[in-house]
PDB file of N, CA and C in Angstrom:
ATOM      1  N   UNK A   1     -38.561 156.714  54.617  1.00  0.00           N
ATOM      2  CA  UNK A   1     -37.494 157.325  55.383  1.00  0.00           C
ATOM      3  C   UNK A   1     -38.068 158.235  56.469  1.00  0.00           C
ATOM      4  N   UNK A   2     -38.865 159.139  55.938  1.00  0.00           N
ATOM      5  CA  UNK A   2     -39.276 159.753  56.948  1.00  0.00           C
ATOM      6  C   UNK A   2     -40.440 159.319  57.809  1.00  0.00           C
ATOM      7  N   UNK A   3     -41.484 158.153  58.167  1.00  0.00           N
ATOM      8  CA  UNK A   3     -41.597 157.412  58.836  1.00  0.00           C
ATOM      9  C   UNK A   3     -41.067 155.982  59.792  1.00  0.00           C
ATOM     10  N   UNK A   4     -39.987 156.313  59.923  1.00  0.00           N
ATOM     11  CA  UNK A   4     -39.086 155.055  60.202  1.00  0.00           C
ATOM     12  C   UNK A   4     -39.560 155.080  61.852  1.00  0.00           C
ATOM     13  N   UNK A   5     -39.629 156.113  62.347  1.00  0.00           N
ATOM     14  CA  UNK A   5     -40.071 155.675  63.783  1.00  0.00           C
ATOM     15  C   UNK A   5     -41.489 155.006  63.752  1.00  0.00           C
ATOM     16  N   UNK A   6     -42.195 154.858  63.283  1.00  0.00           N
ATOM     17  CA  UNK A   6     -43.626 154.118  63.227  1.00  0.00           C
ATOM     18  C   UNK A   6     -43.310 152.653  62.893  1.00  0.00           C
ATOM     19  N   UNK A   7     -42.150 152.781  61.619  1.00  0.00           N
ATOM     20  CA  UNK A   7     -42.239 151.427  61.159  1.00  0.00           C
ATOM     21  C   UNK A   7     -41.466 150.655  61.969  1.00  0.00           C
ATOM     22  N   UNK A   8     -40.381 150.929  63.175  1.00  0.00           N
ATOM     23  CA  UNK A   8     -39.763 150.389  64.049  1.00  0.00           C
ATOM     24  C   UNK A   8     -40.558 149.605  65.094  1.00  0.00           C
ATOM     25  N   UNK A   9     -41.423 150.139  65.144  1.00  0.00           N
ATOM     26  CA  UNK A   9     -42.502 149.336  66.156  1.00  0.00           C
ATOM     27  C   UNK A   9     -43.005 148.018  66.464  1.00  0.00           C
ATOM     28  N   UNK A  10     -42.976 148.096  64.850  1.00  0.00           N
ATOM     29  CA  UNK A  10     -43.468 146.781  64.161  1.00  0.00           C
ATOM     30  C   UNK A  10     -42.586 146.229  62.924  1.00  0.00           C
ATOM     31  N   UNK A  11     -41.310 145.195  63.093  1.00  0.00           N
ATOM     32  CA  UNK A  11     -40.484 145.129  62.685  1.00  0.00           C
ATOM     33  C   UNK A  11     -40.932 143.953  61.589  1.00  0.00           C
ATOM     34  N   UNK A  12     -40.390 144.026  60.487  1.00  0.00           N
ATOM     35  CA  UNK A  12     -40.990 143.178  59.283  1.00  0.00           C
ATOM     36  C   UNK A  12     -40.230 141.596  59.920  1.00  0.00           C
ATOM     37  N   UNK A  13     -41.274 141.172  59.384  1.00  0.00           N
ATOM     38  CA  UNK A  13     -40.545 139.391  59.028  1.00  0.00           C
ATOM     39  C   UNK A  13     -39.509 139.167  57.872  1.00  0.00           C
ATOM     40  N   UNK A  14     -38.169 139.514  57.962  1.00  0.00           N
ATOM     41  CA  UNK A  14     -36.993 139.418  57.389  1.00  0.00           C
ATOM     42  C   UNK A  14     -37.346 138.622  56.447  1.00  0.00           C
ATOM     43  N   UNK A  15     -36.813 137.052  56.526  1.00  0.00           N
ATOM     44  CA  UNK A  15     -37.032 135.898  56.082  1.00  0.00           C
ATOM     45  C   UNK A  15     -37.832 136.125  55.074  1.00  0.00           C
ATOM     46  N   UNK A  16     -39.171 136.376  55.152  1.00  0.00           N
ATOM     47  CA  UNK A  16     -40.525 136.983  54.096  1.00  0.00           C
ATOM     48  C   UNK A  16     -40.328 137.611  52.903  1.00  0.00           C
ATOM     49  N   UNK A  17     -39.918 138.954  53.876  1.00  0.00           N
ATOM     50  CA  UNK A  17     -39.728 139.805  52.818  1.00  0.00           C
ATOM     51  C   UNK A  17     -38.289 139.367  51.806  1.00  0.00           C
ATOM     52  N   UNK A  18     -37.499 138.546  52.386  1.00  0.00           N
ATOM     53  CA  UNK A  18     -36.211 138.359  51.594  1.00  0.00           C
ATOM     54  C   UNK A  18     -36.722 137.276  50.100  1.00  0.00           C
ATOM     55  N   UNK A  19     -37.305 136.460  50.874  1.00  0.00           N
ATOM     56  CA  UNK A  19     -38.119 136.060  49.836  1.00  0.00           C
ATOM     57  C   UNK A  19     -38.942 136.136  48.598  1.00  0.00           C
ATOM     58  N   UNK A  20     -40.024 137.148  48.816  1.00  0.00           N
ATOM     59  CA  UNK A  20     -40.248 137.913  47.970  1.00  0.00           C
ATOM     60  C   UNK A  20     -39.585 138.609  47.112  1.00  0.00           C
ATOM     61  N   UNK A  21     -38.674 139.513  47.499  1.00  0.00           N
ATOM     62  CA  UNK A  21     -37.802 140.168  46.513  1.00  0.00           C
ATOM     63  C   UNK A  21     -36.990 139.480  45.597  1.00  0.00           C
ATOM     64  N   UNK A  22     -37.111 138.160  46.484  1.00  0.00           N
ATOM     65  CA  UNK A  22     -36.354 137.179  45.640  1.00  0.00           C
ATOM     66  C   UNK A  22     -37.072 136.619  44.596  1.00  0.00           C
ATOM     67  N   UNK A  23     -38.021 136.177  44.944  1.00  0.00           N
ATOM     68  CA  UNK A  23     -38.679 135.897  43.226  1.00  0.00           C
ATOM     69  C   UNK A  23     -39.310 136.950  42.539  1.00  0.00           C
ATOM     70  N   UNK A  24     -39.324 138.228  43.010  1.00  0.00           N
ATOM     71  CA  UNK A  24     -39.036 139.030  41.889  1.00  0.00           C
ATOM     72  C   UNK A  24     -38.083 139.398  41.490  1.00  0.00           C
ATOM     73  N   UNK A  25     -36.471 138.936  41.654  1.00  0.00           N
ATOM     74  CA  UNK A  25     -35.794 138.970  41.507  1.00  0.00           C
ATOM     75  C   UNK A  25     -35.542 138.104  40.117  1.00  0.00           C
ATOM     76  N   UNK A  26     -36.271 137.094  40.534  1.00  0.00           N
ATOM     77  CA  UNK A  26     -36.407 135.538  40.052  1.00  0.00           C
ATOM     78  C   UNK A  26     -37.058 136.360  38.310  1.00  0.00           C
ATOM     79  N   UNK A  27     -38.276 136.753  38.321  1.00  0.00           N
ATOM     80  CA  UNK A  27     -38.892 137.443  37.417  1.00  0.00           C
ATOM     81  C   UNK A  27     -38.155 138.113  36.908  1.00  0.00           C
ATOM     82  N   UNK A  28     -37.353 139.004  36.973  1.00  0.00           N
ATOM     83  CA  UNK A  28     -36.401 139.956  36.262  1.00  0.00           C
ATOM     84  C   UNK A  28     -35.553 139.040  35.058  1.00  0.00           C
ATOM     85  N   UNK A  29     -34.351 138.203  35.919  1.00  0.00           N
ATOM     86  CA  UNK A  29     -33.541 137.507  35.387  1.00  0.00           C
ATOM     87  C   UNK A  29     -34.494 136.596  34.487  1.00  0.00           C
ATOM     88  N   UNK A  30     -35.595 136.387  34.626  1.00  0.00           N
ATOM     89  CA  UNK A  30     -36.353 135.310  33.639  1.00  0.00           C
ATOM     90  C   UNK A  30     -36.379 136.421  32.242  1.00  0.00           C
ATOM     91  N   UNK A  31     -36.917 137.792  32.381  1.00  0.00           N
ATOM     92  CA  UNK A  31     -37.217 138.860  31.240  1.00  0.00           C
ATOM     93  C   UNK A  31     -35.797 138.617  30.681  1.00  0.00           C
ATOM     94  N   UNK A  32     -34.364 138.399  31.505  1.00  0.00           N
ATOM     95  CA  UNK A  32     -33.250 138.821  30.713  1.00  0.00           C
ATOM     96  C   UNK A  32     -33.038 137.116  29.937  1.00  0.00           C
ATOM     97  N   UNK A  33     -33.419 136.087  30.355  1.00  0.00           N
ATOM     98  CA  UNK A  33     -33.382 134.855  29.545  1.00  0.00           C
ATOM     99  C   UNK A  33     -34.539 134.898  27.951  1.00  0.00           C
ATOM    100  N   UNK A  34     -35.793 135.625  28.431  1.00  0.00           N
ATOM    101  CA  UNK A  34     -36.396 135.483  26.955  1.00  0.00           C
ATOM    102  C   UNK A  34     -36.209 136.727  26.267  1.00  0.00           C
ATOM    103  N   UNK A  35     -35.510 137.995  26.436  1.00  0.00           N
ATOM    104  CA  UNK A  35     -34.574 138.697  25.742  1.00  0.00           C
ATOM    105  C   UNK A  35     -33.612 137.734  25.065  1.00  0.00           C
ATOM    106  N   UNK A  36     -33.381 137.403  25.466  1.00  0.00           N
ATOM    107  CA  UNK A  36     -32.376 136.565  25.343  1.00  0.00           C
ATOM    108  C   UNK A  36     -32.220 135.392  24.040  1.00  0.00           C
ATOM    109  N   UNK A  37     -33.370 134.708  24.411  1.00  0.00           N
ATOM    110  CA  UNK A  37     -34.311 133.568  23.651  1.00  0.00           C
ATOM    111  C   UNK A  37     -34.882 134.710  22.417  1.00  0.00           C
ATOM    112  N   UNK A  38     -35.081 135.491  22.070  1.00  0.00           N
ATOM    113  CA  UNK A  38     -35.872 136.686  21.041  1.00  0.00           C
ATOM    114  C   UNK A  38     -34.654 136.589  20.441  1.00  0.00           C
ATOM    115  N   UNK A  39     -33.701 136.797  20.660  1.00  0.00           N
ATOM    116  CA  UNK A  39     -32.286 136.956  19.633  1.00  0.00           C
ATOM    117  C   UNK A  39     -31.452 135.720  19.199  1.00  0.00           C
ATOM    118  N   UNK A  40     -32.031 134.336  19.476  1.00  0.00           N
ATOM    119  CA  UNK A  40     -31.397 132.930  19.571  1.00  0.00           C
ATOM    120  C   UNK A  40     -32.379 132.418  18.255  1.00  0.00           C
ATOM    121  N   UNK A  41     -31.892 133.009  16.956  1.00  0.00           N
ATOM    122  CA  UNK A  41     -32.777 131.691  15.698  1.00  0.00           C
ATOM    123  C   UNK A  41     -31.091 131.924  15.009  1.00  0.00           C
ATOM    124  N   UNK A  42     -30.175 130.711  15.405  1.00  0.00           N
ATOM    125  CA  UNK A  42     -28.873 130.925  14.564  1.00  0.00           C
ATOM    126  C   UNK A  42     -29.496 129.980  12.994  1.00  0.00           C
ATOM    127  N   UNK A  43     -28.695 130.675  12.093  1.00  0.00           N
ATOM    128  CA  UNK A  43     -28.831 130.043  10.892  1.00  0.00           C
ATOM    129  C   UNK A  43     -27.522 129.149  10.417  1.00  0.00           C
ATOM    130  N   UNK A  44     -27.675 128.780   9.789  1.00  0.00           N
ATOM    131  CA  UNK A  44     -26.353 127.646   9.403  1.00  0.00           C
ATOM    132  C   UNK A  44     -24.975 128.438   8.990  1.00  0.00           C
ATOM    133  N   UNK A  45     -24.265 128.528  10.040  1.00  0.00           N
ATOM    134  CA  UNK A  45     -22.705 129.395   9.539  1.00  0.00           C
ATOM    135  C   UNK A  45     -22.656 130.523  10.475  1.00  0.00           C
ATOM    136  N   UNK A  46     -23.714 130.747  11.081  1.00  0.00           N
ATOM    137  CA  UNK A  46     -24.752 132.289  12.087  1.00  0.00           C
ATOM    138  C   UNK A  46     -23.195 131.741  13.221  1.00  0.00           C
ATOM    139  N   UNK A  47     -22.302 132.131  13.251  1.00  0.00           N
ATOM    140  CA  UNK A  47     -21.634 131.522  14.447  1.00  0.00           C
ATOM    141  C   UNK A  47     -21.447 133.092  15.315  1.00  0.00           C
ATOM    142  N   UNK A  48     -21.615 133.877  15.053  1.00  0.00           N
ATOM    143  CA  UNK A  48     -21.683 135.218  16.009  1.00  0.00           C
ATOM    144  C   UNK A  48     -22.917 134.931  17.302  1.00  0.00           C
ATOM    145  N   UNK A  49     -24.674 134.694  16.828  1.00  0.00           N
ATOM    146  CA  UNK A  49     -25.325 134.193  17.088  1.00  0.00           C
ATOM    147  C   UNK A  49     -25.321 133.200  18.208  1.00  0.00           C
ATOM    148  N   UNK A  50     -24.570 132.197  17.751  1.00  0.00           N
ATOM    149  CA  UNK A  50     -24.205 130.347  18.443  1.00  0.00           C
ATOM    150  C   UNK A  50     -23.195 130.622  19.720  1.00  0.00           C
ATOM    151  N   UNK A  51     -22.511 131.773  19.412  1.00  0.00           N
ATOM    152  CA  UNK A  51     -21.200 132.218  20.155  1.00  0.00           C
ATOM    153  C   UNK A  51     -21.922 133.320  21.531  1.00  0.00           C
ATOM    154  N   UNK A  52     -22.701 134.217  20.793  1.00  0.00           N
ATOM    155  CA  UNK A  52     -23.185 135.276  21.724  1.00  0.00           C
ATOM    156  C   UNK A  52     -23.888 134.657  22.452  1.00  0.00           C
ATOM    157  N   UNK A  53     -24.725 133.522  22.371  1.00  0.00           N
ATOM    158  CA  UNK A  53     -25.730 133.024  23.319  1.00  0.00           C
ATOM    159  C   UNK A  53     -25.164 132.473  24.514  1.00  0.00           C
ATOM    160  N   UNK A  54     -24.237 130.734  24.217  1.00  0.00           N
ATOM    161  CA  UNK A  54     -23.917 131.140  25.857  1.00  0.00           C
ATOM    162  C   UNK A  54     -23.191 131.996  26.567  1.00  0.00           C
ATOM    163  N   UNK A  55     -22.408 132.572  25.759  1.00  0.00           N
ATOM    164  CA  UNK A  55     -21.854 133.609  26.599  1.00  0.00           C
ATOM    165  C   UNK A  55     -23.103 135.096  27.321  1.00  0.00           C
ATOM    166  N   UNK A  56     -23.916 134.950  26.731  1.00  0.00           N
ATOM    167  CA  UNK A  56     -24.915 136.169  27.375  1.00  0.00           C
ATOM    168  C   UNK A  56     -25.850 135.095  28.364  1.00  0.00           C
ATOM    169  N   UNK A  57     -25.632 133.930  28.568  1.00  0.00           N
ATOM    170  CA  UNK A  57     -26.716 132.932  29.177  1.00  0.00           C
ATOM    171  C   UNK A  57     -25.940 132.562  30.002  1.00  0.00           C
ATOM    172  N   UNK A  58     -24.169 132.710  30.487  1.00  0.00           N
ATOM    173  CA  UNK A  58     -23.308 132.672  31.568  1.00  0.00           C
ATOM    174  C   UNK A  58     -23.538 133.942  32.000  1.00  0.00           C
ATOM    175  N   UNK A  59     -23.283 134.995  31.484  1.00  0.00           N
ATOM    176  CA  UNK A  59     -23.421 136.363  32.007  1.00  0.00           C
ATOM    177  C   UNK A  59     -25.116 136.524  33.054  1.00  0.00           C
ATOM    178  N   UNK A  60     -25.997 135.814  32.348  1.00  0.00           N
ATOM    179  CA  UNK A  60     -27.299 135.430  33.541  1.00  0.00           C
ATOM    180  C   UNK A  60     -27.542 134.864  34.774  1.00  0.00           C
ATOM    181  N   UNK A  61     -26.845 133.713  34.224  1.00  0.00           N
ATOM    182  CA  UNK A  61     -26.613 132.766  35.311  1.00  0.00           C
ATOM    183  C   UNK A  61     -25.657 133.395  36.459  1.00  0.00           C
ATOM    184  N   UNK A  62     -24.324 134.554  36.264  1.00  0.00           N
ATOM    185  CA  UNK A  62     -23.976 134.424  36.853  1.00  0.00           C
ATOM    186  C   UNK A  62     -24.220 135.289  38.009  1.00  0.00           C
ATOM    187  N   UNK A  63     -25.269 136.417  37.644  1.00  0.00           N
ATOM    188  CA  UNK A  63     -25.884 137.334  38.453  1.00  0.00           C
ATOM    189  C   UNK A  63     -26.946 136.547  39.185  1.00  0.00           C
ATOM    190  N   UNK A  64     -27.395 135.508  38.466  1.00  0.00           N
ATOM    191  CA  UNK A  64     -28.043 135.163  39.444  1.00  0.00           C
ATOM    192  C   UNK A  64     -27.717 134.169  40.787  1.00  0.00           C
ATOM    193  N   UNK A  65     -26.401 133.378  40.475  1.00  0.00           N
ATOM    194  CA  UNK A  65     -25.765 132.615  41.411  1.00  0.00           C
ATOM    195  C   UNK A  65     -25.097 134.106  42.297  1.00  0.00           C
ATOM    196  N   UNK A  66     -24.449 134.841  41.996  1.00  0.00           N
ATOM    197  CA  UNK A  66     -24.296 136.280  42.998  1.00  0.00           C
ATOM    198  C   UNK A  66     -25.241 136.484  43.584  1.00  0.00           C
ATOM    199  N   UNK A  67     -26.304 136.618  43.219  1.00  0.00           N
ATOM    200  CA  UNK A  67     -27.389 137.474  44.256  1.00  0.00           C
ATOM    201  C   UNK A  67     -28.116 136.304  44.700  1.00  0.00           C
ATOM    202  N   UNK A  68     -27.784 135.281  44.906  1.00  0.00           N
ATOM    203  CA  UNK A  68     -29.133 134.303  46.201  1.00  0.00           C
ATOM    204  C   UNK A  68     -27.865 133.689  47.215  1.00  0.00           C
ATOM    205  N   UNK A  69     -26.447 133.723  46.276  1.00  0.00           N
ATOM    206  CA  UNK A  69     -25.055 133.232  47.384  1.00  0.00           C
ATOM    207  C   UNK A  69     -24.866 134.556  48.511  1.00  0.00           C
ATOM    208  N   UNK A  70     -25.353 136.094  47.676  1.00  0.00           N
ATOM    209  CA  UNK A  70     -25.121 136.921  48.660  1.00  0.00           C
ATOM    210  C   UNK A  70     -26.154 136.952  49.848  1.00  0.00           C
ATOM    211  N   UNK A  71     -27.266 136.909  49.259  1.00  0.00           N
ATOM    212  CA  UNK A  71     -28.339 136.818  50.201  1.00  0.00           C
ATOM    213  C   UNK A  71     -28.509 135.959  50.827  1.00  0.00           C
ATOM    214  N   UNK A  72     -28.042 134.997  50.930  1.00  0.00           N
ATOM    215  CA  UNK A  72     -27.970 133.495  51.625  1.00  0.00           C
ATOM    216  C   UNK A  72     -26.940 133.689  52.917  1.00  0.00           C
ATOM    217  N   UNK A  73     -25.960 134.517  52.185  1.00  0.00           N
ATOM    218  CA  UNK A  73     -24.884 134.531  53.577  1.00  0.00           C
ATOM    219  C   UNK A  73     -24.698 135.524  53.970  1.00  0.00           C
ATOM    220  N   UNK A  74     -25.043 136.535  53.375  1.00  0.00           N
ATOM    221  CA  UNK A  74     -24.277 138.194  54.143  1.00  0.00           C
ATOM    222  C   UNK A  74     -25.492 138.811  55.081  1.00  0.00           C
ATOM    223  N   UNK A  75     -26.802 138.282  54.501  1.00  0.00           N
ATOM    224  CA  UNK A  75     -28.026 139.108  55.029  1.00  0.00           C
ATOM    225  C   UNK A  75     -28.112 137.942  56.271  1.00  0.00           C
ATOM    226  N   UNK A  76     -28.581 139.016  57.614  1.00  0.00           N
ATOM    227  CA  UNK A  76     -28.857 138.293  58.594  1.00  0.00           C
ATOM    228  C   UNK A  76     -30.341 138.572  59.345  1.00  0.00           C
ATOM    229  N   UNK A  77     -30.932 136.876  58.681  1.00  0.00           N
ATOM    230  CA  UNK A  77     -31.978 137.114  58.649  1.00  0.00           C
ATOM    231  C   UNK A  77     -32.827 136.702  60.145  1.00  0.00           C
ATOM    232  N   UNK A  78     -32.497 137.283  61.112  1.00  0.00           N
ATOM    233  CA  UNK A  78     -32.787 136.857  62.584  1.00  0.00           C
ATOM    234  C   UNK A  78     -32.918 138.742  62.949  1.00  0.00           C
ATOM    235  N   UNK A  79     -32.431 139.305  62.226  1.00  0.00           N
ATOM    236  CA  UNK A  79     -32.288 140.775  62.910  1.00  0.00           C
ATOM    237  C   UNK A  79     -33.959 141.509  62.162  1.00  0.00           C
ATOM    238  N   UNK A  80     -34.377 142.241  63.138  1.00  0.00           N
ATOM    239  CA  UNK A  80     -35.741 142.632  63.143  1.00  0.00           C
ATOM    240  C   UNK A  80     -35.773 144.071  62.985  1.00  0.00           C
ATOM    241  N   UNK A  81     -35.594 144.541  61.859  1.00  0.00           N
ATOM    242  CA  UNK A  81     -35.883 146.077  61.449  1.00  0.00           C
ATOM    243  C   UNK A  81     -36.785 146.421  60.839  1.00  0.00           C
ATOM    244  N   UNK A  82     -36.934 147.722  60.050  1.00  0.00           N
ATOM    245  CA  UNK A  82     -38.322 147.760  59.061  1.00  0.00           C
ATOM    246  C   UNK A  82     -38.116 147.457  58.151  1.00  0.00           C
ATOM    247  N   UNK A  83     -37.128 146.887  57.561  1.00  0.00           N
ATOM    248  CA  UNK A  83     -37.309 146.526  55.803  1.00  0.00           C
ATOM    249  C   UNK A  83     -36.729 147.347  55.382  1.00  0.00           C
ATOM    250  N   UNK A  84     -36.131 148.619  55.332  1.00  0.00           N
ATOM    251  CA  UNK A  84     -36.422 149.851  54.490  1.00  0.00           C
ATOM    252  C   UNK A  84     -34.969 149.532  53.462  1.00  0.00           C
ATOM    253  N   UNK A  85     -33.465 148.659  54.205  1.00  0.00           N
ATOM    254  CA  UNK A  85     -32.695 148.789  54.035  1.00  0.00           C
ATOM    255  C   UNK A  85     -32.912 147.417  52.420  1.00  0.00           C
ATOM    256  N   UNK A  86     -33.069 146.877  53.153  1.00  0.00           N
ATOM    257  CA  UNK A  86     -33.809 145.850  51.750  1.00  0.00           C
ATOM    258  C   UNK A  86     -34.677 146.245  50.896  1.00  0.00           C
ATOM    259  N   UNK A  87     -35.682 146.996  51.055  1.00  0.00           N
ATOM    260  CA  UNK A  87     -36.643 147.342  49.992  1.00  0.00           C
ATOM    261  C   UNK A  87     -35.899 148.737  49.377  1.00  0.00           C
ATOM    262  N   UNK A  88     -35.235 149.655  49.861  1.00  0.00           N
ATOM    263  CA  UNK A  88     -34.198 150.326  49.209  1.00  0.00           C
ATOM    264  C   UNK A  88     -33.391 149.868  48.311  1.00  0.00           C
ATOM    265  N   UNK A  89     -32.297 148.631  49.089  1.00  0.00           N
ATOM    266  CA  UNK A  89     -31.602 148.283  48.367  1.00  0.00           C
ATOM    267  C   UNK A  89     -31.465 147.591  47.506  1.00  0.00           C
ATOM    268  N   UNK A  90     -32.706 146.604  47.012  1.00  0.00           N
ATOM    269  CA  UNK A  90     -33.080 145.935  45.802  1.00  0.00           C
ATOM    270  C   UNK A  90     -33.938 146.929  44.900  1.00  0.00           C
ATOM    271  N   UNK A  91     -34.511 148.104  45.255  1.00  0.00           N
ATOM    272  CA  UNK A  91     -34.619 149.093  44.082  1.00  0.00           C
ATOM    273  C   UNK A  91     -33.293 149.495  43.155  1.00  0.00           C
ATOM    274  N   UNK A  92     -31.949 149.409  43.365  1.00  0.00           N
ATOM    275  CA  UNK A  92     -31.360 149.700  42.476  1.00  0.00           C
ATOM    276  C   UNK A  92     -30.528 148.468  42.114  1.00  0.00           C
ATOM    277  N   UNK A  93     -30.811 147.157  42.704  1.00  0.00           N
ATOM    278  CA  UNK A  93     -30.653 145.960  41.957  1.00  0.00           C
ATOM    279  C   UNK A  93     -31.482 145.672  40.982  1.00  0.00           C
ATOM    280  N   UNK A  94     -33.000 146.161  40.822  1.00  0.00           N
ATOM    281  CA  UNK A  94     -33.881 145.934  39.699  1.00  0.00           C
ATOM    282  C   UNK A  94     -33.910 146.989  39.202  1.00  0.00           C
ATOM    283  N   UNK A  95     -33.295 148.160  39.066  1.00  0.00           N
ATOM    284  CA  UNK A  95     -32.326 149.375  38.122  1.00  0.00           C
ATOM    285  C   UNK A  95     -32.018 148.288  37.039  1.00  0.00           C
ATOM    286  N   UNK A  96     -30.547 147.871  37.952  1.00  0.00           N
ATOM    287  CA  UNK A  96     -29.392 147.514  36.923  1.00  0.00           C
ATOM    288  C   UNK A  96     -29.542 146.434  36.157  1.00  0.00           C
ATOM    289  N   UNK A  97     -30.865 145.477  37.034  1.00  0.00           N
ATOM    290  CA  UNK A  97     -31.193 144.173  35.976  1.00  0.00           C
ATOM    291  C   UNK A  97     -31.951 145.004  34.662  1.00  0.00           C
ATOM    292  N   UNK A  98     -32.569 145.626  35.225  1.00  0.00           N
ATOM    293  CA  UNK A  98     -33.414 146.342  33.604  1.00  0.00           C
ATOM    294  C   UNK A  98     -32.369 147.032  32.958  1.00  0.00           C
ATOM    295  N   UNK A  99     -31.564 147.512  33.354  1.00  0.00           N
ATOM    296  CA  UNK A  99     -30.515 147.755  32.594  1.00  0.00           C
ATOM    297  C   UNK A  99     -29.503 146.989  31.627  1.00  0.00           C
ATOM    298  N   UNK A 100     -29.712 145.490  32.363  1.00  0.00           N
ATOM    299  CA  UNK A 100     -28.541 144.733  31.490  1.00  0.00           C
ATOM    300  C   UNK A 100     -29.287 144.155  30.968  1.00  0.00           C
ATOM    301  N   UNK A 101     -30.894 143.716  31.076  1.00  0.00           N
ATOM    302  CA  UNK A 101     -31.651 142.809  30.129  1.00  0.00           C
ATOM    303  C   UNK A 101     -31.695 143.685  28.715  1.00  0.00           C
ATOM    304  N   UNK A 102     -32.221 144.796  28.654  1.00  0.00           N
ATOM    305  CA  UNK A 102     -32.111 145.744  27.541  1.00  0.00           C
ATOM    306  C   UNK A 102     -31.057 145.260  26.554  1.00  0.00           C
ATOM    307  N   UNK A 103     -29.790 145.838  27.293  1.00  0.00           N
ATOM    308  CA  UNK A 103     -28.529 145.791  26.274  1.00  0.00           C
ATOM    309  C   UNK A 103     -28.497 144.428  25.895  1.00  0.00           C
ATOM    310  N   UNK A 104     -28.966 143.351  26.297  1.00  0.00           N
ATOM    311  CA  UNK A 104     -28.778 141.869  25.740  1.00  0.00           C
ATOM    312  C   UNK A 104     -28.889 141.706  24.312  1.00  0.00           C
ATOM    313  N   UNK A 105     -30.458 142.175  24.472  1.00  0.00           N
ATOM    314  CA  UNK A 105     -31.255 141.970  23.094  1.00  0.00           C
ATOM    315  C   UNK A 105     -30.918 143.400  21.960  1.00  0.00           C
ATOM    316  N   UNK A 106     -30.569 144.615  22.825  1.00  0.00           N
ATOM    317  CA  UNK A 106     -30.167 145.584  21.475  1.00  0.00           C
ATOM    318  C   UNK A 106     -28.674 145.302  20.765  1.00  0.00           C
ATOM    319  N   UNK A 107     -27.926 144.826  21.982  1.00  0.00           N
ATOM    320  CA  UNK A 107     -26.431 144.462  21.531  1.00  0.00           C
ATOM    321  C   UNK A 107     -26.513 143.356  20.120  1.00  0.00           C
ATOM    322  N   UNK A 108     -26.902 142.521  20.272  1.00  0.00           N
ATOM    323  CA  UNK A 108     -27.157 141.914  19.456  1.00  0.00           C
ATOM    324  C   UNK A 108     -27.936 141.941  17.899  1.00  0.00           C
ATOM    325  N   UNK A 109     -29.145 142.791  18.257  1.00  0.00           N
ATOM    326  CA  UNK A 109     -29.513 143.163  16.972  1.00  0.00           C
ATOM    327  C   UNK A 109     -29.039 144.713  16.002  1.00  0.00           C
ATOM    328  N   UNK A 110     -28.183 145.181  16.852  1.00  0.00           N
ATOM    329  CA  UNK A 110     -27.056 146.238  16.795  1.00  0.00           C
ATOM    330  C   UNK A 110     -28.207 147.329  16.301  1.00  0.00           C
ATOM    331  N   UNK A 111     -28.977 147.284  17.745  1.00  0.00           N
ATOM    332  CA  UNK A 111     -29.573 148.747  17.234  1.00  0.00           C
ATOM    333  C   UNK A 111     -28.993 149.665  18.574  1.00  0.00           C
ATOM    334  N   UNK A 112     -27.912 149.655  18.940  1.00  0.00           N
ATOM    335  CA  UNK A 112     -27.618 150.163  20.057  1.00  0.00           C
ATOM    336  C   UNK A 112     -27.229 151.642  19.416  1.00  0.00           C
ATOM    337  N   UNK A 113     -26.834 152.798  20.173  1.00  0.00           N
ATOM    338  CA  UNK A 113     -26.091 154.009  19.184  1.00  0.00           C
ATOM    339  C   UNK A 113     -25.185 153.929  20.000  1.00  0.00           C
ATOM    340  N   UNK A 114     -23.532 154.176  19.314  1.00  0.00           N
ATOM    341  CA  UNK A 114     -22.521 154.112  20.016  1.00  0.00           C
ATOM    342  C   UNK A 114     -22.023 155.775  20.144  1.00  0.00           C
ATOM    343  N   UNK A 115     -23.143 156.514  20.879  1.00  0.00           N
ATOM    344  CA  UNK A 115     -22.593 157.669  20.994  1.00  0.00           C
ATOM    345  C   UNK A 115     -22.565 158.273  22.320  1.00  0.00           C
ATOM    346  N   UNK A 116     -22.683 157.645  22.920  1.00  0.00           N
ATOM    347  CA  UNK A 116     -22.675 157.883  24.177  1.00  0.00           C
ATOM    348  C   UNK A 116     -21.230 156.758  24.967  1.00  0.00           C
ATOM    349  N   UNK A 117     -20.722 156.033  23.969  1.00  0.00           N
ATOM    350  CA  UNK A 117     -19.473 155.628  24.231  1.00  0.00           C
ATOM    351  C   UNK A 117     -17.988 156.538  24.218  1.00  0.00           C
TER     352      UNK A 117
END
């Protein structure tokens, strides 16, 4: 932030950098699939188990069809700035993914504490 006049000079390659963030983006949502996979051994009758999975494996999928449909169309990747607004603003998109991969796997093995509810 407080170098932004330096970094204006020399304006990032959009496209690039969108990229990148994107497959670490890519990496995140993979941690929330083998969270995921760690809590998937159903046993015969286990239908809580059989039930929670795809529904927590739509809930993946669907953050991840959101965030490459948003970035595909809202970001305009011809405009030449420093990055800062993107590398800002996917810091608190990989917040909230570490945030929801967590609760996947504690929800499930119910070590969550419900006291902060």
């Amino acid at each position: 932030m407080i170098g932004r006049k330096y970094l204006v000079k020399v304006p990032t390659n959009t496209p690039h950098l969108l990229e990148r963030f994107g497959l670490f983006t890519i990496i995140l949502l993979g941690e929330s699939i083998v969270s995921l996979l760690a809590v998937m051994h159903p046993e015969e009758g286990d239908w809580s188990s059989i039930g929670f999975s795809p529904v927590s494996f739509a809930i993946i999928i669907s953050m991840w069809w959101q965030y490459f449909d948003s970035m595909e169309k809202k970001v305009d990747k011809r405009k030449e700035t420093a990055g800062q607004i993107i590398i800002y603003g996917h810091l608190f998109i990989y917040l909230l993914l570490g945030l929801i991969a967590a609760p996947i796997r504690l929800t499930f093995l119910e070590d969550v504490s419900y006291v902060f509810s």
